[in-house]
C-alpha atoms as a PDB file:
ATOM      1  CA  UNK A   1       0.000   0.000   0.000  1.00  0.00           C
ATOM      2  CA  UNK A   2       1.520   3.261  -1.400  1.00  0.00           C
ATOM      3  CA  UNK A   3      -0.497   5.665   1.002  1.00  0.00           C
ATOM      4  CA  UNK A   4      -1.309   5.125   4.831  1.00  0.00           C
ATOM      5  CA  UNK A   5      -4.232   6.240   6.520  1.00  0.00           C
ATOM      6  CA  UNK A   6      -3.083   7.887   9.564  1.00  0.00           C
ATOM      7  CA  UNK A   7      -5.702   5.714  12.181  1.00  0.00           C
ATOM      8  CA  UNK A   8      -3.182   2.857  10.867  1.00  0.00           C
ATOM      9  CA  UNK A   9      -4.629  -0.566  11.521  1.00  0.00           C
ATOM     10  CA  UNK A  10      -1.438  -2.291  11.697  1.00  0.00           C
ATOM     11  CA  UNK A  11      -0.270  -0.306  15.114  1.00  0.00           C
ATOM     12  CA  UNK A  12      -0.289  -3.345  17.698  1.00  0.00           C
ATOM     13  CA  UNK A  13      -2.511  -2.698  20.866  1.00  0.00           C
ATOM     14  CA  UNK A  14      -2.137  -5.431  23.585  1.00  0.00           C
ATOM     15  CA  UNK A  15      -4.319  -5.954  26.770  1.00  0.00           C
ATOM     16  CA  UNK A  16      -2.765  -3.927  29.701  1.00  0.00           C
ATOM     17  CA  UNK A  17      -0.413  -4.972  31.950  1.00  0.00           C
ATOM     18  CA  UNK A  18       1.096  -7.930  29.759  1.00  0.00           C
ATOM     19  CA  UNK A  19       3.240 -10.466  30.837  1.00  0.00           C
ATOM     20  CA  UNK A  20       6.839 -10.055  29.149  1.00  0.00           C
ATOM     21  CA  UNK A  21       6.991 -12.825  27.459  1.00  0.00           C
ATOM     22  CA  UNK A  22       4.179 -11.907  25.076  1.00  0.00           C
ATOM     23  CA  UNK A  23       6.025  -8.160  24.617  1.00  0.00           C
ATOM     24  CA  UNK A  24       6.944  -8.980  20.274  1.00  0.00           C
ATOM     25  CA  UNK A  25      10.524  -8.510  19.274  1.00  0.00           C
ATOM     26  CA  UNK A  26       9.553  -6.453  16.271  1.00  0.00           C
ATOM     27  CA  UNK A  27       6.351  -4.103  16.011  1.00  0.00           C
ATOM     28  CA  UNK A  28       5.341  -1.270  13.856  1.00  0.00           C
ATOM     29  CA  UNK A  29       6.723   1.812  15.921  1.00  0.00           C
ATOM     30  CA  UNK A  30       3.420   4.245  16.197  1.00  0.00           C
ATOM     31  CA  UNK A  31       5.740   7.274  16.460  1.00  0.00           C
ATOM     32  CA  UNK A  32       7.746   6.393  13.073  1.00  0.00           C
ATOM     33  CA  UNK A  33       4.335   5.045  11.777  1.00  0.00           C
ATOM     34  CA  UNK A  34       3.114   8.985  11.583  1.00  0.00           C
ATOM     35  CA  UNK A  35       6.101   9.748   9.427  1.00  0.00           C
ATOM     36  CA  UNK A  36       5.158   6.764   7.157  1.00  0.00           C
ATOM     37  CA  UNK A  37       7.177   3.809   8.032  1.00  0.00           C
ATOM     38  CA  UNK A  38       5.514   0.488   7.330  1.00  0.00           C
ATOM     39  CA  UNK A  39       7.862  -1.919   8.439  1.00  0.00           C
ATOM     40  CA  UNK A  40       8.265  -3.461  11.646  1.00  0.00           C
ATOM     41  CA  UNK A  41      11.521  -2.552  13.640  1.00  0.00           C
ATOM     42  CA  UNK A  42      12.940  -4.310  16.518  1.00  0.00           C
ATOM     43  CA  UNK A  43      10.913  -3.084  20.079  1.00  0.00           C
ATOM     44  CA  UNK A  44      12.920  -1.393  22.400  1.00  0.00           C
ATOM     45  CA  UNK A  45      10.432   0.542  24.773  1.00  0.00           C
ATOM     46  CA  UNK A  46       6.650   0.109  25.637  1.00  0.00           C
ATOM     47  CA  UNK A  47       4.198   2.285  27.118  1.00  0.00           C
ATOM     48  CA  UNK A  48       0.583   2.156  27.845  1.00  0.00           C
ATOM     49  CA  UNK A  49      -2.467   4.030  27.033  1.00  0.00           C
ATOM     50  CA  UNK A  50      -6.056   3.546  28.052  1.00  0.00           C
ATOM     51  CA  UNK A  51      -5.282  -0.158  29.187  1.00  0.00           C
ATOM     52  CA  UNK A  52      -3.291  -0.593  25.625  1.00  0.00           C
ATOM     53  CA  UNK A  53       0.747  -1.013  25.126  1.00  0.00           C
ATOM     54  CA  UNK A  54       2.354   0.605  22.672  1.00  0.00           C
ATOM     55  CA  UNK A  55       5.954  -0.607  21.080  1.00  0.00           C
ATOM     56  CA  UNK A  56       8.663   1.340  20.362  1.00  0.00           C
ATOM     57  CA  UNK A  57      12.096   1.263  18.400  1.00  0.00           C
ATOM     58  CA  UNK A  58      13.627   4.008  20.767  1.00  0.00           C
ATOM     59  CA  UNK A  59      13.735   5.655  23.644  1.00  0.00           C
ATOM     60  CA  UNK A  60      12.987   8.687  22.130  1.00  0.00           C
ATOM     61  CA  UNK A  61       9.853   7.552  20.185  1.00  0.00           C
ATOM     62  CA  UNK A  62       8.326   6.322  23.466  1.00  0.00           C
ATOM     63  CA  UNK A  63       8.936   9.739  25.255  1.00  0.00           C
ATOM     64  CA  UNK A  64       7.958  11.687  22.109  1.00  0.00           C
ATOM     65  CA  UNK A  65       4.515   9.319  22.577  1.00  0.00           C
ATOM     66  CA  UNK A  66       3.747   9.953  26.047  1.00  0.00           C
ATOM     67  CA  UNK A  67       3.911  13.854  25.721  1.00  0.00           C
ATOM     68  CA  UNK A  68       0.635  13.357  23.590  1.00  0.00           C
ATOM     69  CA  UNK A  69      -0.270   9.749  23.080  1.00  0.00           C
ATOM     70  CA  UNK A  70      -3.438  11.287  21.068  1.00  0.00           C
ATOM     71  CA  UNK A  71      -1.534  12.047  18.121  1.00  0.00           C
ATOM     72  CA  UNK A  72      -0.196   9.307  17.617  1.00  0.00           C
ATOM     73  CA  UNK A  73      -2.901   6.353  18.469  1.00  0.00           C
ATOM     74  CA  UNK A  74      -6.232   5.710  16.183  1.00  0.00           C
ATOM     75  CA  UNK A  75      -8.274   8.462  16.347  1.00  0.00           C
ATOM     76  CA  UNK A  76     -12.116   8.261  16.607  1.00  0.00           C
ATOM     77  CA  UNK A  77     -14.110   8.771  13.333  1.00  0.00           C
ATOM     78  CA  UNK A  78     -16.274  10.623  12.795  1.00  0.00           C
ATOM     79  CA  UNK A  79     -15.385  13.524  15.901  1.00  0.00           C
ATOM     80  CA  UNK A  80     -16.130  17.448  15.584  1.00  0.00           C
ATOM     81  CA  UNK A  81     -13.346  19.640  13.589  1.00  0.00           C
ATOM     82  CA  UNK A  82     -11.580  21.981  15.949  1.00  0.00           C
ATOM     83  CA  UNK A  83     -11.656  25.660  15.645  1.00  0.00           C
ATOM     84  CA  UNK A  84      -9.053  27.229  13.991  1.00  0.00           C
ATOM     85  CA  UNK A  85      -7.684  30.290  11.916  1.00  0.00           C
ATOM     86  CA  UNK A  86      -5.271  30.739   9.230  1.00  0.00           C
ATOM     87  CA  UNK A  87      -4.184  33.622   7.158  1.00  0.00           C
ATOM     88  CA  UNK A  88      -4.473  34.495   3.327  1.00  0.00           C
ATOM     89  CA  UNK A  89      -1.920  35.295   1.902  1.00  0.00           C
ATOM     90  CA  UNK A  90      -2.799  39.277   2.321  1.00  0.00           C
ATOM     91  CA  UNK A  91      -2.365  38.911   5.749  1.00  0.00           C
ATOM     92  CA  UNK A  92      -5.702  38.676   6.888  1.00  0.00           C
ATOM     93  CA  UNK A  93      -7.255  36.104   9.475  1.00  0.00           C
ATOM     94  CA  UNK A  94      -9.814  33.731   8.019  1.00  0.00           C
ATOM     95  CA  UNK A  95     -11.313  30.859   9.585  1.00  0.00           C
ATOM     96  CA  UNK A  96     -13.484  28.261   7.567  1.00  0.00           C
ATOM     97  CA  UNK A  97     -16.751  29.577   8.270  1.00  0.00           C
ATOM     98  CA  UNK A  98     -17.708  30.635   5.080  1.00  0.00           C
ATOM     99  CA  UNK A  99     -17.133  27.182   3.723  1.00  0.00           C
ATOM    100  CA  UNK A 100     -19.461  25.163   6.623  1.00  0.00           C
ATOM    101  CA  UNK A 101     -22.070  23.128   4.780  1.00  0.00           C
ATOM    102  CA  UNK A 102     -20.028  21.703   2.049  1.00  0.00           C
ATOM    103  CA  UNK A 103     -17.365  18.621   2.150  1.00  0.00           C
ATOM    104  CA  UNK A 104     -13.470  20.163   2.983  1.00  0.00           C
ATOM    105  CA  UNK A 105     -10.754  18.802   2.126  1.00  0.00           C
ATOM    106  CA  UNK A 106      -8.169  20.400   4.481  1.00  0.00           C
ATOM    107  CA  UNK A 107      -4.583  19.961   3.153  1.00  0.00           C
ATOM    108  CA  UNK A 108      -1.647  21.115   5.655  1.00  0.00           C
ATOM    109  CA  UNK A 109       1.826  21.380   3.345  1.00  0.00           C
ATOM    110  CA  UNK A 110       5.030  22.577   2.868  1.00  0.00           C
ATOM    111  CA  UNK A 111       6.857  24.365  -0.172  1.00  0.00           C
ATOM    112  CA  UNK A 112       9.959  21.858   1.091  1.00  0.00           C
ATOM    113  CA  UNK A 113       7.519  18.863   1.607  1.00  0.00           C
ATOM    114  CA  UNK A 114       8.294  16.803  -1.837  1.00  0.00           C
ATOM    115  CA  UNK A 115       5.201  14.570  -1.237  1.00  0.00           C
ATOM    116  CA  UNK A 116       3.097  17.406  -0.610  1.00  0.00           C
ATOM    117  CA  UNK A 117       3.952  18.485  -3.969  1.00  0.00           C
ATOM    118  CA  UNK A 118       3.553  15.314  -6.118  1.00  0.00           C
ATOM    119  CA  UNK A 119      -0.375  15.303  -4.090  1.00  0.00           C
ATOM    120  CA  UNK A 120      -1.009  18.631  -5.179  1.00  0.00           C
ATOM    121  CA  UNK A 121      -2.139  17.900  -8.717  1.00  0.00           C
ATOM    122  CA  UNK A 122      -4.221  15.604  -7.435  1.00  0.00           C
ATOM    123  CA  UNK A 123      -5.971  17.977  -5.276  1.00  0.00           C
ATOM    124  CA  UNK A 124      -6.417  20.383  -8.569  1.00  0.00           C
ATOM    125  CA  UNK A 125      -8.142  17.415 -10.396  1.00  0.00           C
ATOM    126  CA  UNK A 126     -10.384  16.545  -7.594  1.00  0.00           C
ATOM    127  CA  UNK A 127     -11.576  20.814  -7.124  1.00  0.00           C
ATOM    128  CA  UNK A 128     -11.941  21.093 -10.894  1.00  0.00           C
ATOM    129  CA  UNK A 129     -13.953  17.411 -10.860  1.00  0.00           C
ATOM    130  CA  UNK A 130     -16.144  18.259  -7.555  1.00  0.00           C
ATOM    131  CA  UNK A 131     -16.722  22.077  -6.688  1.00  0.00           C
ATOM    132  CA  UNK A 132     -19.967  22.183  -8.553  1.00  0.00           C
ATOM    133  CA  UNK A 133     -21.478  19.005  -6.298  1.00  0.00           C
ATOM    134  CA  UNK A 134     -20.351  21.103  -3.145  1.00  0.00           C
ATOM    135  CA  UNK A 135     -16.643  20.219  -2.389  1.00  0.00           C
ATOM    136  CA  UNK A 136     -13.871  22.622  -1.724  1.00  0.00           C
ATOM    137  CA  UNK A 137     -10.228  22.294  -1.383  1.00  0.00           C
ATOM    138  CA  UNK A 138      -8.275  24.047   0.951  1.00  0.00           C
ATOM    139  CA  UNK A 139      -4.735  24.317   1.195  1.00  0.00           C
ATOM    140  CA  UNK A 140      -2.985  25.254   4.808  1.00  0.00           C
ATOM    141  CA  UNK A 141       1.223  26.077   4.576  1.00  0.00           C
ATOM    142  CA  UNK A 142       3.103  25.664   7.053  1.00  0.00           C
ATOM    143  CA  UNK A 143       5.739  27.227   5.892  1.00  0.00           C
ATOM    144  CA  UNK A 144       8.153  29.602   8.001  1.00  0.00           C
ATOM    145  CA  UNK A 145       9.864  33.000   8.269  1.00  0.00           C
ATOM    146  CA  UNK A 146       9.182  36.336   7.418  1.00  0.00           C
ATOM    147  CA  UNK A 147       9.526  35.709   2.878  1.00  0.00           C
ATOM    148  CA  UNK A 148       7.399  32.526   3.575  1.00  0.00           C
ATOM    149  CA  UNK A 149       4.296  34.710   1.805  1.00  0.00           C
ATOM    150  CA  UNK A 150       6.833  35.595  -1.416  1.00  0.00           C
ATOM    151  CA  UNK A 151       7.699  31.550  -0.890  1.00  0.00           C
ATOM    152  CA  UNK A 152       3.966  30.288  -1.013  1.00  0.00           C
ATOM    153  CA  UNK A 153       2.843  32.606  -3.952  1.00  0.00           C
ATOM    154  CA  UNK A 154       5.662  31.865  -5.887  1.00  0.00           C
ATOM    155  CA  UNK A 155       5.307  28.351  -5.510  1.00  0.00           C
ATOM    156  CA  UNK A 156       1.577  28.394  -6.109  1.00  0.00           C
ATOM    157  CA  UNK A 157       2.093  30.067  -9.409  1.00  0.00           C
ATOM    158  CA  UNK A 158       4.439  27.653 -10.878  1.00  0.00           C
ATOM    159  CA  UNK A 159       2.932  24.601  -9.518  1.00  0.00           C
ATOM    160  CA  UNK A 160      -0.406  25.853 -10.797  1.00  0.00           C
ATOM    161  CA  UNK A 161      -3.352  25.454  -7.966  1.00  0.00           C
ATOM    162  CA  UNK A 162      -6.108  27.560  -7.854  1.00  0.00           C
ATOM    163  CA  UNK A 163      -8.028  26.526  -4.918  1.00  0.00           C
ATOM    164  CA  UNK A 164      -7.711  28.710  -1.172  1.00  0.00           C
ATOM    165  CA  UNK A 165      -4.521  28.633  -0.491  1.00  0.00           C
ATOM    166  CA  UNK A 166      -3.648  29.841   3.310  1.00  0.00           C
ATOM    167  CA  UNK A 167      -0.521  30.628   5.373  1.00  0.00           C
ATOM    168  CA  UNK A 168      -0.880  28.979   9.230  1.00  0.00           C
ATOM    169  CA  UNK A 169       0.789  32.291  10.799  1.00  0.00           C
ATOM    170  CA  UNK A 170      -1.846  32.824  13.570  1.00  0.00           C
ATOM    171  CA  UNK A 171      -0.297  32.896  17.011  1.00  0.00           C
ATOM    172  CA  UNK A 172      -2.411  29.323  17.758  1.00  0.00           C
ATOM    173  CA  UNK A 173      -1.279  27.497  14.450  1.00  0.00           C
ATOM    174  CA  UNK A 174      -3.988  25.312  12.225  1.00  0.00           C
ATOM    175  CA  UNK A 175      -1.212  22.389  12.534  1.00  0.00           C
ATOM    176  CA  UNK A 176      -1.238  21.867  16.491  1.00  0.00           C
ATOM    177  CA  UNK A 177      -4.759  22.361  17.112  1.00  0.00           C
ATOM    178  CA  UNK A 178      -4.715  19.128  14.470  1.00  0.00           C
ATOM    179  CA  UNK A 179      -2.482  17.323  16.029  1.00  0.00           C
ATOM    180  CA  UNK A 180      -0.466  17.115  12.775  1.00  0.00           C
ATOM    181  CA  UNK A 181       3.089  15.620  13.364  1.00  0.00           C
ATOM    182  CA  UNK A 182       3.915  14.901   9.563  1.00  0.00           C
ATOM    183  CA  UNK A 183       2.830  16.085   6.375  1.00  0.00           C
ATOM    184  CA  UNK A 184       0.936  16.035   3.974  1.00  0.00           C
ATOM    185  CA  UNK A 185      -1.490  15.271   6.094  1.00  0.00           C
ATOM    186  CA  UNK A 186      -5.328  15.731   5.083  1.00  0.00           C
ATOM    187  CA  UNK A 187      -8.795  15.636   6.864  1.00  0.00           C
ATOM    188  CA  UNK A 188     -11.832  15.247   5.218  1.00  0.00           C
ATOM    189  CA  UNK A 189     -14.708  17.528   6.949  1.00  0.00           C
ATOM    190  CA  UNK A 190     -18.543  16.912   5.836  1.00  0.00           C
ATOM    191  CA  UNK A 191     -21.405  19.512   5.880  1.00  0.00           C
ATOM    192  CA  UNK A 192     -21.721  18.651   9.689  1.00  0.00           C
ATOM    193  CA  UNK A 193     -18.257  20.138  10.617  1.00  0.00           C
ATOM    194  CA  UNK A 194     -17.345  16.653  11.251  1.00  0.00           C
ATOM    195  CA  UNK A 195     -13.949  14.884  10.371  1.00  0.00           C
ATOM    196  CA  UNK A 196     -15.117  11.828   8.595  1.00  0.00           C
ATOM    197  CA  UNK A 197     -11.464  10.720   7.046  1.00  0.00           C
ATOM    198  CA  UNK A 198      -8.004  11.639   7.257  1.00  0.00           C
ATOM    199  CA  UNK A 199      -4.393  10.454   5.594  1.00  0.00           C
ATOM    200  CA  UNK A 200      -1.168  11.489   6.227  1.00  0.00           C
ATOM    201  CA  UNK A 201       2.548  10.833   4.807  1.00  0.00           C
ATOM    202  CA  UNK A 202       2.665   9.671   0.912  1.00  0.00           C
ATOM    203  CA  UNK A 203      -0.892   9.088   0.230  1.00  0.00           C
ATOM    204  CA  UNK A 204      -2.704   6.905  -2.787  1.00  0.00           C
ATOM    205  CA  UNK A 205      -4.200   9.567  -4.958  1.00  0.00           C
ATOM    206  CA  UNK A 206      -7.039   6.508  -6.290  1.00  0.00           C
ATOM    207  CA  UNK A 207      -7.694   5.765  -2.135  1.00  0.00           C
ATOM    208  CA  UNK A 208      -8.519   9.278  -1.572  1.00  0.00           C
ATOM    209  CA  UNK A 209     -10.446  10.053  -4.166  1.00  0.00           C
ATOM    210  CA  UNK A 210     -12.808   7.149  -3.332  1.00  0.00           C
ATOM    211  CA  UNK A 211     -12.953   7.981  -0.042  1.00  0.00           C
ATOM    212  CA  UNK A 212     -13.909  11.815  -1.063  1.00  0.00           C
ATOM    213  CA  UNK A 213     -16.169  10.134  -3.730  1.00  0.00           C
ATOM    214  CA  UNK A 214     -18.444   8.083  -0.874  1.00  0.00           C
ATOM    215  CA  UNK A 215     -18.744  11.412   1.249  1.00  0.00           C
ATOM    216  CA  UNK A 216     -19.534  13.773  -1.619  1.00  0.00           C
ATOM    217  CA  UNK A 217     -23.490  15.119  -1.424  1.00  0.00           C
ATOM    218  CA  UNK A 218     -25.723  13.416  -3.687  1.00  0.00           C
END
């Protein structure tokens, strides 16, 4: 599979307090599983969660986890979209309001983030395929530093995108009230302000447009 789904099915979730000789010697780190790794590495710390344990190929993953196990465990679906605000790229705050009552698909990237380029045409295709039955596509930079606006537009142009475009520069940015710890990552919100889907790392362009196909009003 060329994409993963960021509530990744593979993530192993034992009964709590297990004894140590059922602890695997290789598991599917949930921490490097984020980023996009699909192959199991050798376990070398555990933690728990809600009465599940979690394995680990460092250290470092583990503590990363336990500052904000959330992000990185299968999240519930469907759950409300959070709040937020972003920028244009004029400067001015927007928030999403405007857009309630259609299907969203909310795209965090990076001019530096080579797989959120190679996605991008596929976002064009699937705005110029779906606006008119009530989808809109809306892309969030993260981007940095005080020419990111020159950056974005600049990029924009040559890559060729015309759907909303934003710059996260509010003081509370779009990416951490997501939880987003990778990109691209993408959330699909439906006319209820609800978060019905979401992918993350290299994702399969045909996967996600069947997904956005099944949630698209009739």
């Amino acid at each position: 599979m060329y994409g993963i789904l960021l509530f990744i099915a593979t993530i192993l979730a034992l009964p709590a307090t297990p004894r140590a000789d059922q602890a695997p010697k290789k598991a599917l780190c949930p921490v490097c599983a984020i980023r996009g790794e699909t192959e199991e590495e050798k376990v070398k710390a555990r933690a728990e969660h809600d009465g599940n344990a979690y394995y680990f190929c460092s250290k470092s993953c583990r503590e990363e986890f336990e500052a904000d196990p959330i992000a990185f465990i299968p999240p519930p679906l469907p759950r409300g979209a959070p709040a937020f605000s972003v920028e244009t790229l004029d400067g001015e705050p927007v928030d999403l309001s405007t857009h309630y009552g259609k299907l969203i698909v909310l795209d965090f990237w990076a001019t530096w983030c080579k797989p959120c380029v190679d996605l991008m045409p596929s976002l064009q295709g699937i705005h110029e395929r779906y606006a008119d039955r009530g989808l809109v596509v809306v892309g969030i930079s993260i981007d940095e530093g005080k020419d990111r606006i020159k950056k974005i537009r600049k990029f924009v142009e040559r890559v060729g995108v015309d759907y909303s475009i934003y710059s996260d520069a509010r003081p509370i940015p779009a990416w951490h009230t997501f939880k987003v710890k990778a990109i691209p990552a993408l959330f699909l919100i439906d006319r209820d302000r609800q978060i019905v889907a979401q992918w993350l790392g290299t994702i399969d362009h045909q996967s996600l447009e069947s997904v956005i196909q099944a949630h698209l009003p009739p």
